[in-house]
PDB file of N, CA and C in Angstrom:
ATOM      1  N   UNK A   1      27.363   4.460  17.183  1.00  0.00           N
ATOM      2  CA  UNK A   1      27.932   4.964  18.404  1.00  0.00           C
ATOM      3  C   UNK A   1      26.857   4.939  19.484  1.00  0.00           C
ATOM      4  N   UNK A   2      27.273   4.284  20.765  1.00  0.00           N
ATOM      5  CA  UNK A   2      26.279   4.005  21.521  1.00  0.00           C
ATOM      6  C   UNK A   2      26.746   5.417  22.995  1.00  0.00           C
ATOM      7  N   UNK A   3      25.426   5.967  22.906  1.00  0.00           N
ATOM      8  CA  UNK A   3      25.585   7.209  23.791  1.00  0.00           C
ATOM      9  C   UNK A   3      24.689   7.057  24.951  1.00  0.00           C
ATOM     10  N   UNK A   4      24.453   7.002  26.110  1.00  0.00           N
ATOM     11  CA  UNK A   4      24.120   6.887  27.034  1.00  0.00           C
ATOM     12  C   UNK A   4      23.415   5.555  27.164  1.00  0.00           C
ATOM     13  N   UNK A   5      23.128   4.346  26.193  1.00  0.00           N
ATOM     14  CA  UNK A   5      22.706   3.496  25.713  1.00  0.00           C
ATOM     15  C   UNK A   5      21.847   3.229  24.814  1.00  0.00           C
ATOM     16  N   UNK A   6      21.765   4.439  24.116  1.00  0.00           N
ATOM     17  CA  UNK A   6      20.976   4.628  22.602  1.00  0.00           C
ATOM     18  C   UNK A   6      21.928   5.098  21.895  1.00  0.00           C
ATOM     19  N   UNK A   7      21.124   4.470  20.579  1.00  0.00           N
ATOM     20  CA  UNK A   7      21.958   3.869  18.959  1.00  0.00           C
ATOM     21  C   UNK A   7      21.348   4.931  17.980  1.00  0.00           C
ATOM     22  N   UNK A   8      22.200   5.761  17.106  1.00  0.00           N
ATOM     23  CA  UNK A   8      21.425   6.665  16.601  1.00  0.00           C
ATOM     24  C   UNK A   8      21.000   5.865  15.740  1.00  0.00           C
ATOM     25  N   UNK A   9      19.717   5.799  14.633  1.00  0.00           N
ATOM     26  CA  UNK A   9      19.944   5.361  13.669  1.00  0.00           C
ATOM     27  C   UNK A   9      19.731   6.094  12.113  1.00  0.00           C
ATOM     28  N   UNK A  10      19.609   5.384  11.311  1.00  0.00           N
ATOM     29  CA  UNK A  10      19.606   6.803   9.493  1.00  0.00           C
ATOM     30  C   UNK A  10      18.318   7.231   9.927  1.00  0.00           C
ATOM     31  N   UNK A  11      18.117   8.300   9.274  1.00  0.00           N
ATOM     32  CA  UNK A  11      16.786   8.989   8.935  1.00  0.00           C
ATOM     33  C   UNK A  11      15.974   7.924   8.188  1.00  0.00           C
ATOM     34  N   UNK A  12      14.832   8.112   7.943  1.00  0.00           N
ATOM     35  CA  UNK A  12      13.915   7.519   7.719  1.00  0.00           C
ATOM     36  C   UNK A  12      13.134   8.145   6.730  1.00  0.00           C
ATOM     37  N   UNK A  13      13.426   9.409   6.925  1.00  0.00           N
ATOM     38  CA  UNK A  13      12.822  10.312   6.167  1.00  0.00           C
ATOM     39  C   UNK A  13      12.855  10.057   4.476  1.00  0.00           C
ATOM     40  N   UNK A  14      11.857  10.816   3.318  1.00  0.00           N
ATOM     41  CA  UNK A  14      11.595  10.047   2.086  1.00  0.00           C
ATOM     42  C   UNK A  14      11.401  11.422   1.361  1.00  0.00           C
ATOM     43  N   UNK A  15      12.158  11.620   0.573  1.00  0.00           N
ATOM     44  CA  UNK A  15      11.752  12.968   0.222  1.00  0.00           C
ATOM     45  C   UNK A  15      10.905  12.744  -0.996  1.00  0.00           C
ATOM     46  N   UNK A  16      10.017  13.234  -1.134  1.00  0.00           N
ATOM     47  CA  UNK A  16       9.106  12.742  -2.095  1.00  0.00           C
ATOM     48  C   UNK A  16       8.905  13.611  -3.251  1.00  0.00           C
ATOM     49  N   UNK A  17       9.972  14.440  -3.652  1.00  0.00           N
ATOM     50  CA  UNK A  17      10.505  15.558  -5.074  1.00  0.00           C
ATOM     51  C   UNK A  17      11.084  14.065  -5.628  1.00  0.00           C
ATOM     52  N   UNK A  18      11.904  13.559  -4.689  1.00  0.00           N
ATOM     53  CA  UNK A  18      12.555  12.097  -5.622  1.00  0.00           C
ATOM     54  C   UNK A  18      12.355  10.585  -5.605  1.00  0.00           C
ATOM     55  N   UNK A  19      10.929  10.423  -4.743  1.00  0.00           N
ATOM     56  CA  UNK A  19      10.576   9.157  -5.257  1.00  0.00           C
ATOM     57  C   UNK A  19       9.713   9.013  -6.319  1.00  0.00           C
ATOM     58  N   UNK A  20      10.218   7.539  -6.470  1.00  0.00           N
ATOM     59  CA  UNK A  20       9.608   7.301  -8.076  1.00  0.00           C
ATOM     60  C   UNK A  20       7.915   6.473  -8.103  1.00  0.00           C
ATOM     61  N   UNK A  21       7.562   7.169  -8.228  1.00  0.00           N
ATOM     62  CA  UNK A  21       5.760   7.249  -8.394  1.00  0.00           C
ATOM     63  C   UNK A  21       5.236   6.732  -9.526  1.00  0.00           C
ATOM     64  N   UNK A  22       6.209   6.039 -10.386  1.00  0.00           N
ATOM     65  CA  UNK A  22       5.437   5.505 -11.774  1.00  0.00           C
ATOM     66  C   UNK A  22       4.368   4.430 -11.596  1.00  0.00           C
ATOM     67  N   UNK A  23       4.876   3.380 -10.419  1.00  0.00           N
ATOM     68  CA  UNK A  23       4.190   2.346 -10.051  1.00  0.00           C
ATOM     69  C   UNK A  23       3.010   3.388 -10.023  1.00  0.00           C
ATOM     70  N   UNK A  24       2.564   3.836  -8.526  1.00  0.00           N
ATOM     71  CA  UNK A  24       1.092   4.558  -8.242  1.00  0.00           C
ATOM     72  C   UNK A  24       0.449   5.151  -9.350  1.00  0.00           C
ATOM     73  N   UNK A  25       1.267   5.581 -10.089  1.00  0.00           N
ATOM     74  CA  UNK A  25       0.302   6.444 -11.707  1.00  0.00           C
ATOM     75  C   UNK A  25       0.030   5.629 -12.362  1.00  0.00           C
ATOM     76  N   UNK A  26       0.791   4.340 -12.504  1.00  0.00           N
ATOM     77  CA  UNK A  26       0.479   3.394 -13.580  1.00  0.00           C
ATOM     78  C   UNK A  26      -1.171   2.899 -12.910  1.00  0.00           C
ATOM     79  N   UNK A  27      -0.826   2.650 -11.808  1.00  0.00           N
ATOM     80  CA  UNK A  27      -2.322   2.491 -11.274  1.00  0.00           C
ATOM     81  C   UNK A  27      -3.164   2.852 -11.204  1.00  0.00           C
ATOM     82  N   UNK A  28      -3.184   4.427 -10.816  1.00  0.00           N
ATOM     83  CA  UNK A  28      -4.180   5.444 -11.138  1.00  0.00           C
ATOM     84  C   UNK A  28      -4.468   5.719 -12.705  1.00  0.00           C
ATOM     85  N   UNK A  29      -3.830   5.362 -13.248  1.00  0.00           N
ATOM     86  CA  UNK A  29      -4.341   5.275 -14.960  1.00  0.00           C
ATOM     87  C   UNK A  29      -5.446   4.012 -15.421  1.00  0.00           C
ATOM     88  N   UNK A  30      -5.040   3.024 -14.556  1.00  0.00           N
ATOM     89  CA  UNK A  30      -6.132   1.648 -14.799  1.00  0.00           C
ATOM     90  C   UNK A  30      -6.852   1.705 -13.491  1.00  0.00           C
ATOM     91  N   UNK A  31      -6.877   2.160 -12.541  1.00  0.00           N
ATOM     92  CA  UNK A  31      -7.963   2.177 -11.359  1.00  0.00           C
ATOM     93  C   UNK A  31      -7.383   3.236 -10.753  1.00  0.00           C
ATOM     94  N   UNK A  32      -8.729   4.750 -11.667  1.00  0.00           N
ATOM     95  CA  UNK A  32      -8.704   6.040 -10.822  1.00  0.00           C
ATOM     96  C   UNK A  32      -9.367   5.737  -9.425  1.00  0.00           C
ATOM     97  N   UNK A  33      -9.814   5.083  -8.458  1.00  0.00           N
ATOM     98  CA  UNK A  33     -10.614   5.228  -7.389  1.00  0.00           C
ATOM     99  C   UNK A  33      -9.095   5.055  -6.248  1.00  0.00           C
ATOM    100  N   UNK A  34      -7.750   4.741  -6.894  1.00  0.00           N
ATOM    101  CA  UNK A  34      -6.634   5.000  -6.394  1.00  0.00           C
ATOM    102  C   UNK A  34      -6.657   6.207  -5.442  1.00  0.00           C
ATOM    103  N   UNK A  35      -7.083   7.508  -6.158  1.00  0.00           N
ATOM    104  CA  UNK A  35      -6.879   9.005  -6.304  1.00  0.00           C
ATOM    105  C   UNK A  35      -7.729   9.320  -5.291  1.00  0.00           C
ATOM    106  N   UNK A  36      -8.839   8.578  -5.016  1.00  0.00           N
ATOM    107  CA  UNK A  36     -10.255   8.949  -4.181  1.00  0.00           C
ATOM    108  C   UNK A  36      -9.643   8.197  -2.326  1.00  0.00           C
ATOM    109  N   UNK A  37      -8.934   7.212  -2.160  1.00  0.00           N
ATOM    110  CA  UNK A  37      -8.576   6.666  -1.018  1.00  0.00           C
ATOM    111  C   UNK A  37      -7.728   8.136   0.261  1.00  0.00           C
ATOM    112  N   UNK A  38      -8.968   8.601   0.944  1.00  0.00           N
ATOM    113  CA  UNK A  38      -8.447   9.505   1.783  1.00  0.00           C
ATOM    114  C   UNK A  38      -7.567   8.889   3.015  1.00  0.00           C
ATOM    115  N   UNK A  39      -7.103   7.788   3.393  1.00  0.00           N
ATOM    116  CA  UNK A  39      -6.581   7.046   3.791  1.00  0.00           C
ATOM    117  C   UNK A  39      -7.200   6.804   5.649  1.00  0.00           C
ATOM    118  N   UNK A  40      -8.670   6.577   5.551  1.00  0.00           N
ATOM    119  CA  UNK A  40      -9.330   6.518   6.690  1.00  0.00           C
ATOM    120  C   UNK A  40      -9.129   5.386   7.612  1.00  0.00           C
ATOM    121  N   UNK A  41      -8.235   4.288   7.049  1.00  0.00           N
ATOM    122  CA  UNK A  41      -8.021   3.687   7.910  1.00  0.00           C
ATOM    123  C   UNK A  41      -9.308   2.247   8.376  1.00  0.00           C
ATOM    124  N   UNK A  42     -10.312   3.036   8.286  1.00  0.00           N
ATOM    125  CA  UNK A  42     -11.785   1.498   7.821  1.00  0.00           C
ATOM    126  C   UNK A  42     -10.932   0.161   7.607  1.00  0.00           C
ATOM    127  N   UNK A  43     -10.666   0.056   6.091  1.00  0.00           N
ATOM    128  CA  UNK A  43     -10.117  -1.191   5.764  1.00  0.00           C
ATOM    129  C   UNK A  43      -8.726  -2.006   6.332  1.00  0.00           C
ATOM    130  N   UNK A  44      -8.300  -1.142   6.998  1.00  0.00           N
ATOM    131  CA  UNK A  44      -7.170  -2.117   8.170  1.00  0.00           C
ATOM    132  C   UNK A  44      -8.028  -2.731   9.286  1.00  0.00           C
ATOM    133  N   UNK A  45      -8.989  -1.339   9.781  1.00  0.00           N
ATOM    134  CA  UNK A  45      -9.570  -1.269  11.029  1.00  0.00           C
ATOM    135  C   UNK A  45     -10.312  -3.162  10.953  1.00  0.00           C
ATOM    136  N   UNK A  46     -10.983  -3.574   9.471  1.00  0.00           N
ATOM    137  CA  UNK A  46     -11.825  -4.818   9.349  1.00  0.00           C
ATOM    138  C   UNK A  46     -11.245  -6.062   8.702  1.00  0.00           C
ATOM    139  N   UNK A  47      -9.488  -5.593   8.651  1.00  0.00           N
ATOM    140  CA  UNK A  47      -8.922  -6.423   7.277  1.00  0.00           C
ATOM    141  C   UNK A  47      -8.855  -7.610   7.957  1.00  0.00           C
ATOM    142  N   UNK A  48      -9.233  -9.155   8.425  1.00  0.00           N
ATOM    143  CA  UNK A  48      -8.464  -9.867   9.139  1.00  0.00           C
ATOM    144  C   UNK A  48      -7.068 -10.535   9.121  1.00  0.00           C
ATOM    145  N   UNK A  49      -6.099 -10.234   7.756  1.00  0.00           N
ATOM    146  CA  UNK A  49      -5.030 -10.397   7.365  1.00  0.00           C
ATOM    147  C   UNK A  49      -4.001  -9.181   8.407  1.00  0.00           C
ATOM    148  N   UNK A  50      -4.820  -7.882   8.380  1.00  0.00           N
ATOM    149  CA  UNK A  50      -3.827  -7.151   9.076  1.00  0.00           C
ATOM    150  C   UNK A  50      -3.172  -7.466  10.178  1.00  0.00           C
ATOM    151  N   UNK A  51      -4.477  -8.133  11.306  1.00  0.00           N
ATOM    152  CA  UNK A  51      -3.903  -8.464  12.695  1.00  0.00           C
ATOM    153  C   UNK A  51      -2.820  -9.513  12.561  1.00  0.00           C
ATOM    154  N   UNK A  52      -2.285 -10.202  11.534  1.00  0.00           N
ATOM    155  CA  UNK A  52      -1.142 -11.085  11.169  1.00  0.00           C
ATOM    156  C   UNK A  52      -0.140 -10.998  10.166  1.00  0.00           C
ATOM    157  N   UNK A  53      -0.556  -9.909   9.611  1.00  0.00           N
ATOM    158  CA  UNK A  53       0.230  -9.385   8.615  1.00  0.00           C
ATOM    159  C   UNK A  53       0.866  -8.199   8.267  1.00  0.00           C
ATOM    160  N   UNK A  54      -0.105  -7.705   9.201  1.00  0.00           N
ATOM    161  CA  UNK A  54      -0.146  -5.531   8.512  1.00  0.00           C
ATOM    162  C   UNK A  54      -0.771  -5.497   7.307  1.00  0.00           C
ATOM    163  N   UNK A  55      -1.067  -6.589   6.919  1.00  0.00           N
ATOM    164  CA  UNK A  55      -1.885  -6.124   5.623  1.00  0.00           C
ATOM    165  C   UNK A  55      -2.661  -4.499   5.378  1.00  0.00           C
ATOM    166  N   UNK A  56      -2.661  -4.061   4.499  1.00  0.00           N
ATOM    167  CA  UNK A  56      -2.985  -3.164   4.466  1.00  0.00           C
ATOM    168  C   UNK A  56      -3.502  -1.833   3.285  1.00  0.00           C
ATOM    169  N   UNK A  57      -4.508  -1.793   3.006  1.00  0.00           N
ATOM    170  CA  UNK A  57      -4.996  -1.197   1.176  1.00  0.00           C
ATOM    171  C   UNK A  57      -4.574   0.262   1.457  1.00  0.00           C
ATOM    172  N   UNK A  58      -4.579   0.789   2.676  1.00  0.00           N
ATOM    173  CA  UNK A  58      -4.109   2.221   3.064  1.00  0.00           C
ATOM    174  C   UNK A  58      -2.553   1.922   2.799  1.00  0.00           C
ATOM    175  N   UNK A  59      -2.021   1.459   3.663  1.00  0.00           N
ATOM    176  CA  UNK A  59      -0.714   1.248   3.827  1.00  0.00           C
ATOM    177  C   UNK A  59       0.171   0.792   2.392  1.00  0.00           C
ATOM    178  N   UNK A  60      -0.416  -0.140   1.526  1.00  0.00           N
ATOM    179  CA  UNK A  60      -0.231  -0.254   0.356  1.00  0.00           C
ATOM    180  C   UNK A  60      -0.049   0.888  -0.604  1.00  0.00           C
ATOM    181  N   UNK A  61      -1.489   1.263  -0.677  1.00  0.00           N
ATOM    182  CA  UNK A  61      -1.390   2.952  -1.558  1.00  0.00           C
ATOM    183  C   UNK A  61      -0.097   3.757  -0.985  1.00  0.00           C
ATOM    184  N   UNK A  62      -0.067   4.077   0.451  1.00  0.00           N
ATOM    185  CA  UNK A  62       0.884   5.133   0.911  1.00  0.00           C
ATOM    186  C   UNK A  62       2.401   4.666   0.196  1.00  0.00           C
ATOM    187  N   UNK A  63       2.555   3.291   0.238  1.00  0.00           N
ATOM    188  CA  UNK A  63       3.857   2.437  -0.038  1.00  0.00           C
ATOM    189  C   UNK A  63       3.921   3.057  -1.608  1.00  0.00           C
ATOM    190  N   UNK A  64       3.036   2.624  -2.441  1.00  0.00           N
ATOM    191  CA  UNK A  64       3.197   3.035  -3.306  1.00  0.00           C
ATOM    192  C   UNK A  64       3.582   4.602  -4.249  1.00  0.00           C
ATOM    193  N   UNK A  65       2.746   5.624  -3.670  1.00  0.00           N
ATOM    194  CA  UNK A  65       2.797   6.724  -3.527  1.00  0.00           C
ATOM    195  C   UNK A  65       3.784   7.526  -3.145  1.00  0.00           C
ATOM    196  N   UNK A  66       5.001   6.580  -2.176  1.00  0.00           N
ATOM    197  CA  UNK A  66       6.010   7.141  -1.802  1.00  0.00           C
ATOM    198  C   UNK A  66       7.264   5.913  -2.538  1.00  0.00           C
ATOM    199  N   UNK A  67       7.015   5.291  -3.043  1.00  0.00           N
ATOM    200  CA  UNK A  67       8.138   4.769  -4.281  1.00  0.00           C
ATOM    201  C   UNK A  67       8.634   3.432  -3.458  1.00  0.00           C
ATOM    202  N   UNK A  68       7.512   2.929  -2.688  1.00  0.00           N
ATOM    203  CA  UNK A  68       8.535   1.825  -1.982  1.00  0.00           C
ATOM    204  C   UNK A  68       7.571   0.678  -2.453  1.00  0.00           C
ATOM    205  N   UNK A  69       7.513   0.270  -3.417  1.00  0.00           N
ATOM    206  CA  UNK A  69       7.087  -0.843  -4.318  1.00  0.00           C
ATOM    207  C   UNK A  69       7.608  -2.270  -3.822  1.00  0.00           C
ATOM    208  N   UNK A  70       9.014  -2.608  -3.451  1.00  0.00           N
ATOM    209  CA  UNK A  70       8.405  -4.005  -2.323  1.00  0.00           C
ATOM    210  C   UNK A  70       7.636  -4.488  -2.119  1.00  0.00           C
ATOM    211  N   UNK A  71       8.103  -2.895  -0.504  1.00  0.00           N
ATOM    212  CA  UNK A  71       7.237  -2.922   0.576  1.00  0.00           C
ATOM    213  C   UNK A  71       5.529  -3.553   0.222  1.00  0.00           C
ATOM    214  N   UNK A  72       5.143  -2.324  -0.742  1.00  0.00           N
ATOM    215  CA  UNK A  72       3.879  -2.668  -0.919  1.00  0.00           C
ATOM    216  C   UNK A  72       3.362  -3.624  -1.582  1.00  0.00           C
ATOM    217  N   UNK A  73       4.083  -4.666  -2.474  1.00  0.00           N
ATOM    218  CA  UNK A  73       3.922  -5.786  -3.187  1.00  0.00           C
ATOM    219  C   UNK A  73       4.119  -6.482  -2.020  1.00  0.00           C
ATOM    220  N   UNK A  74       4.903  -6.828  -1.102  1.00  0.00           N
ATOM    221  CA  UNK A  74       4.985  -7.750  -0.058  1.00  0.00           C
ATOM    222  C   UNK A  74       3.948  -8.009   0.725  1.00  0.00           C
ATOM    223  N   UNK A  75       3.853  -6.688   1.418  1.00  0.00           N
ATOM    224  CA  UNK A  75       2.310  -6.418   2.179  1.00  0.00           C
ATOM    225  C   UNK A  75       1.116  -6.804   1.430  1.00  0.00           C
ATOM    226  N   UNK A  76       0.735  -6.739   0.261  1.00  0.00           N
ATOM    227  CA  UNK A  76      -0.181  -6.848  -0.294  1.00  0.00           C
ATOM    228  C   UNK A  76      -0.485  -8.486  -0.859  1.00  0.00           C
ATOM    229  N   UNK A  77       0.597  -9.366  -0.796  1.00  0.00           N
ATOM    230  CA  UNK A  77       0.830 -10.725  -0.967  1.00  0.00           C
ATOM    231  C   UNK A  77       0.266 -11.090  -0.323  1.00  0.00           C
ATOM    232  N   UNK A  78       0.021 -10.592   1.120  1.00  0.00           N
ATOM    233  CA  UNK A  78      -0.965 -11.623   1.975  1.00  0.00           C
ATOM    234  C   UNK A  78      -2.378 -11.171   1.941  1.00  0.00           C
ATOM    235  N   UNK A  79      -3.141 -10.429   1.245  1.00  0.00           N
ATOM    236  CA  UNK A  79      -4.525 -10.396   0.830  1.00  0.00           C
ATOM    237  C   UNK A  79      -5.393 -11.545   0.601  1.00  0.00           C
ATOM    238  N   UNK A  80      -6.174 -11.895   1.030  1.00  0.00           N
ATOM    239  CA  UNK A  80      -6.818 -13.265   1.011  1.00  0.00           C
ATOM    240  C   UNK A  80      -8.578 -12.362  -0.034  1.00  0.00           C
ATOM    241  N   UNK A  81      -8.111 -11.500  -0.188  1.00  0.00           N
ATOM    242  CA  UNK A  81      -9.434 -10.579  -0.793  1.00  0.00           C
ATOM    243  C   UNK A  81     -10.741 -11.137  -0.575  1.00  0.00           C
ATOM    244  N   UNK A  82     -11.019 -11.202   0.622  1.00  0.00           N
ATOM    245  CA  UNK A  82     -12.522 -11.481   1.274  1.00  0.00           C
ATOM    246  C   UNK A  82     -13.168 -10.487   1.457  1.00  0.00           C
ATOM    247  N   UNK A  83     -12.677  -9.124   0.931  1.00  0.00           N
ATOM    248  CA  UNK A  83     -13.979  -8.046   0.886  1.00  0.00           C
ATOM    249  C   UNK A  83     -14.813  -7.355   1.838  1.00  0.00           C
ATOM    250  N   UNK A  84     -13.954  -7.447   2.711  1.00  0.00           N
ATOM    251  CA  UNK A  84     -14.412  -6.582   4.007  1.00  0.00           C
ATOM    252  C   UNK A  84     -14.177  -5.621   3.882  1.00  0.00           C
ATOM    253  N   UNK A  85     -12.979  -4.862   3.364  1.00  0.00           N
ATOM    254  CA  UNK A  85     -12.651  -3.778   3.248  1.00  0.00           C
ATOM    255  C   UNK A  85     -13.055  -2.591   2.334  1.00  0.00           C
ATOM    256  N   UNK A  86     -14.075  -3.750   1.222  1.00  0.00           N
ATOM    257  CA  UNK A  86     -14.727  -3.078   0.253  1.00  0.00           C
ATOM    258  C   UNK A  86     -15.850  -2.704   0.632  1.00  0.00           C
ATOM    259  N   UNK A  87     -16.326  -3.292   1.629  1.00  0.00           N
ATOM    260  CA  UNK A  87     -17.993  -2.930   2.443  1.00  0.00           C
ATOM    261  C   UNK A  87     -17.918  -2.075   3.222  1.00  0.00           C
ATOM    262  N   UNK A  88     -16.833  -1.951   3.874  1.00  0.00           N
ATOM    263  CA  UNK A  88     -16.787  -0.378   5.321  1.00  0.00           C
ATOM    264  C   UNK A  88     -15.889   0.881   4.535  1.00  0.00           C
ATOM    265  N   UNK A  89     -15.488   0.500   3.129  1.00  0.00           N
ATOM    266  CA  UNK A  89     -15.285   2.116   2.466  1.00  0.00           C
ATOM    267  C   UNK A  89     -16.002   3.356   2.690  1.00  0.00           C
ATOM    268  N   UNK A  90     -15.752   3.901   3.270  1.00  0.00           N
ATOM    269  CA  UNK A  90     -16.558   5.111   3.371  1.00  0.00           C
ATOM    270  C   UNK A  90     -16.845   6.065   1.831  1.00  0.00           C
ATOM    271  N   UNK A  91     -15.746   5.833   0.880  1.00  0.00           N
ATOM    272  CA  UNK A  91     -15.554   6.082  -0.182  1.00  0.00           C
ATOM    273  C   UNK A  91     -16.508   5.217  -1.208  1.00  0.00           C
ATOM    274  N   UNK A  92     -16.628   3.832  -0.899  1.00  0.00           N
ATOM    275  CA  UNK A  92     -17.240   3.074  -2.048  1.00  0.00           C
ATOM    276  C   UNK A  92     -16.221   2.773  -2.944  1.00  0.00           C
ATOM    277  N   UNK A  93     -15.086   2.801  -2.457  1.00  0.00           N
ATOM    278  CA  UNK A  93     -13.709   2.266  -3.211  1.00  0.00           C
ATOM    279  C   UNK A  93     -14.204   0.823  -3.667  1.00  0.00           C
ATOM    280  N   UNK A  94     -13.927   0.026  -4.669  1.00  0.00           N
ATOM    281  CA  UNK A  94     -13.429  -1.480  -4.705  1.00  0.00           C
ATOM    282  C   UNK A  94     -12.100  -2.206  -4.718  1.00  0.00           C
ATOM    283  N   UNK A  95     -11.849  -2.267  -3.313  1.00  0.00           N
ATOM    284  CA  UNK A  95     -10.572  -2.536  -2.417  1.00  0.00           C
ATOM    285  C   UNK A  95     -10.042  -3.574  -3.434  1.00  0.00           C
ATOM    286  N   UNK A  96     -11.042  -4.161  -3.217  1.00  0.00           N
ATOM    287  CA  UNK A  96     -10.691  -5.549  -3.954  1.00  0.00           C
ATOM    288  C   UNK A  96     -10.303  -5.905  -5.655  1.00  0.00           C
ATOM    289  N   UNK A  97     -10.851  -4.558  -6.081  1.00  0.00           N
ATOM    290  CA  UNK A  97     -10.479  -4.547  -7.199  1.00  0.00           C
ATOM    291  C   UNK A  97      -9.319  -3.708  -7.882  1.00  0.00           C
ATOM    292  N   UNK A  98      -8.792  -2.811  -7.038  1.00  0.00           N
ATOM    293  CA  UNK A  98      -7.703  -2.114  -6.659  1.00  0.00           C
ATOM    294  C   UNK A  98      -6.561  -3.088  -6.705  1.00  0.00           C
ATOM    295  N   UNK A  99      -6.610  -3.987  -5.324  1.00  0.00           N
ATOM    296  CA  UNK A  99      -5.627  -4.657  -4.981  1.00  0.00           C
ATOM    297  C   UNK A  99      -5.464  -5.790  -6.132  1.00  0.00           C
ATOM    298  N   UNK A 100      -6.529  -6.384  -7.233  1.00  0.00           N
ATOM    299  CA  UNK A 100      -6.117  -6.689  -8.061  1.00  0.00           C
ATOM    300  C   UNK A 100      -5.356  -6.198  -8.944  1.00  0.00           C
ATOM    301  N   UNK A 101      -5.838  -4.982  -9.400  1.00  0.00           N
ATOM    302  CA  UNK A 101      -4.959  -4.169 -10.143  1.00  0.00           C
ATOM    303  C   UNK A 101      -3.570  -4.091  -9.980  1.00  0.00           C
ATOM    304  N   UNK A 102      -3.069  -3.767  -8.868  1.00  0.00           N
ATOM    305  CA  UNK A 102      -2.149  -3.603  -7.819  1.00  0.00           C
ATOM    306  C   UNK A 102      -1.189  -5.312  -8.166  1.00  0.00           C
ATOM    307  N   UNK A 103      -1.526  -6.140  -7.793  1.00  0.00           N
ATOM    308  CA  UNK A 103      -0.654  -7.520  -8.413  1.00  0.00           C
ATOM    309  C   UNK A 103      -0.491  -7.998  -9.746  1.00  0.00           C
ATOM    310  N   UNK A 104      -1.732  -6.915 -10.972  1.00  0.00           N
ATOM    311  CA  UNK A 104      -1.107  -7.289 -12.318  1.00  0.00           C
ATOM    312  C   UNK A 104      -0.002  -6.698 -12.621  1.00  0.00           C
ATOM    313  N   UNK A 105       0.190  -4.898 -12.087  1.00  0.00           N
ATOM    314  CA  UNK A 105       1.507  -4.580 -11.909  1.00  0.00           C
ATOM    315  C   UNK A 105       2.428  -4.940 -11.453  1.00  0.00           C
ATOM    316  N   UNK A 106       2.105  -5.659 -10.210  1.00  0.00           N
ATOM    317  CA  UNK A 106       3.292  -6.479  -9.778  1.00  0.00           C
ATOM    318  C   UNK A 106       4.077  -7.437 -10.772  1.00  0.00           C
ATOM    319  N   UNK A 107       2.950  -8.539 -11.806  1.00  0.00           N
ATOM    320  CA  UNK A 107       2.876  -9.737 -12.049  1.00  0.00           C
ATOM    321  C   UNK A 107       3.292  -9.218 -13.179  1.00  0.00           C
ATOM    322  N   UNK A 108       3.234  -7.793 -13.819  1.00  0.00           N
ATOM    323  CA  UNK A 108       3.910  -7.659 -15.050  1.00  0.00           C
ATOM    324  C   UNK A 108       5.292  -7.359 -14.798  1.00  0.00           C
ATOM    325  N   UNK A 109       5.372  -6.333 -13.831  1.00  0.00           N
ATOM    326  CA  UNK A 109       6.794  -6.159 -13.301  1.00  0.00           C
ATOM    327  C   UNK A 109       8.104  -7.255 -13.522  1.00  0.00           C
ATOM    328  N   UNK A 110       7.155  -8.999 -12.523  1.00  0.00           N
ATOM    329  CA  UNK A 110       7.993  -9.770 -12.427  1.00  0.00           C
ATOM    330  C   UNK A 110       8.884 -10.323 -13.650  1.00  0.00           C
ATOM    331  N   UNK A 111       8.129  -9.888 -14.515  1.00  0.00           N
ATOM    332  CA  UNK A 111       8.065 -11.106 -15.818  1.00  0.00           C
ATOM    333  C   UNK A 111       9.349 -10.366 -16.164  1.00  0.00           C
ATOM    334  N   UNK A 112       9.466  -8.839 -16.516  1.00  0.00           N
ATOM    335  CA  UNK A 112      10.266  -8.205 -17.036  1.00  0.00           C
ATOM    336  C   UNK A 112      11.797  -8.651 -16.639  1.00  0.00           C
TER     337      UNK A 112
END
């Protein structure tokens, strides 16, 4: 229904009592440094995939964390893992080894 010329649209909202978080635990069980990502934002800030992609190791985790596994397999497809993001961690995360982690779940997922 179009009201003064705006479109309402659904909520967006994610209630997170009922998304499904198995993906993110499965991860945090094979790469705890999952658990340590305060989500500072560094590794977008240097990713050069983001400025063409959204790529994103923050944005990924959050995807995951809130049950939208796609999303975050999609986004994470365009990783070219050149390791920038593993050098401006403020954490000392290994982005790069994360985001591997992150596509064997995917890559087991697919098979199923």
């Amino acid at each position: 229904m179009n009201a003064f010329g705006f479109k309402l649209s659904p909520s967006s909202a994610i209630n997170l009592d009922k998304a499904d978080r198995s993906k993110f635990d499965e991860l945090c069980s094979i790469e705890p440094d999952a658990v340590r990502c305060m989500a500072c934002g560094s590794c977008s800030a240097t990713c050069p995939a983001s400025g063409f992609s959204g790529m994103s190791v923050r944005k990924v985790l959050l995807c995951l964390q809130r049950g939208k596994e796609e999303e975050a397999f999609k986004m994470m497809s365009a990783c070219m893992l050149c390791g920038k993001c593993t050098m401006v961690c403020p954490r000392g995360i290994n982005t790069r080894h994360l985001i591997l982690s992150v596509s064997r779940i995917y890559n087991k997922e697919e098979k199923k």
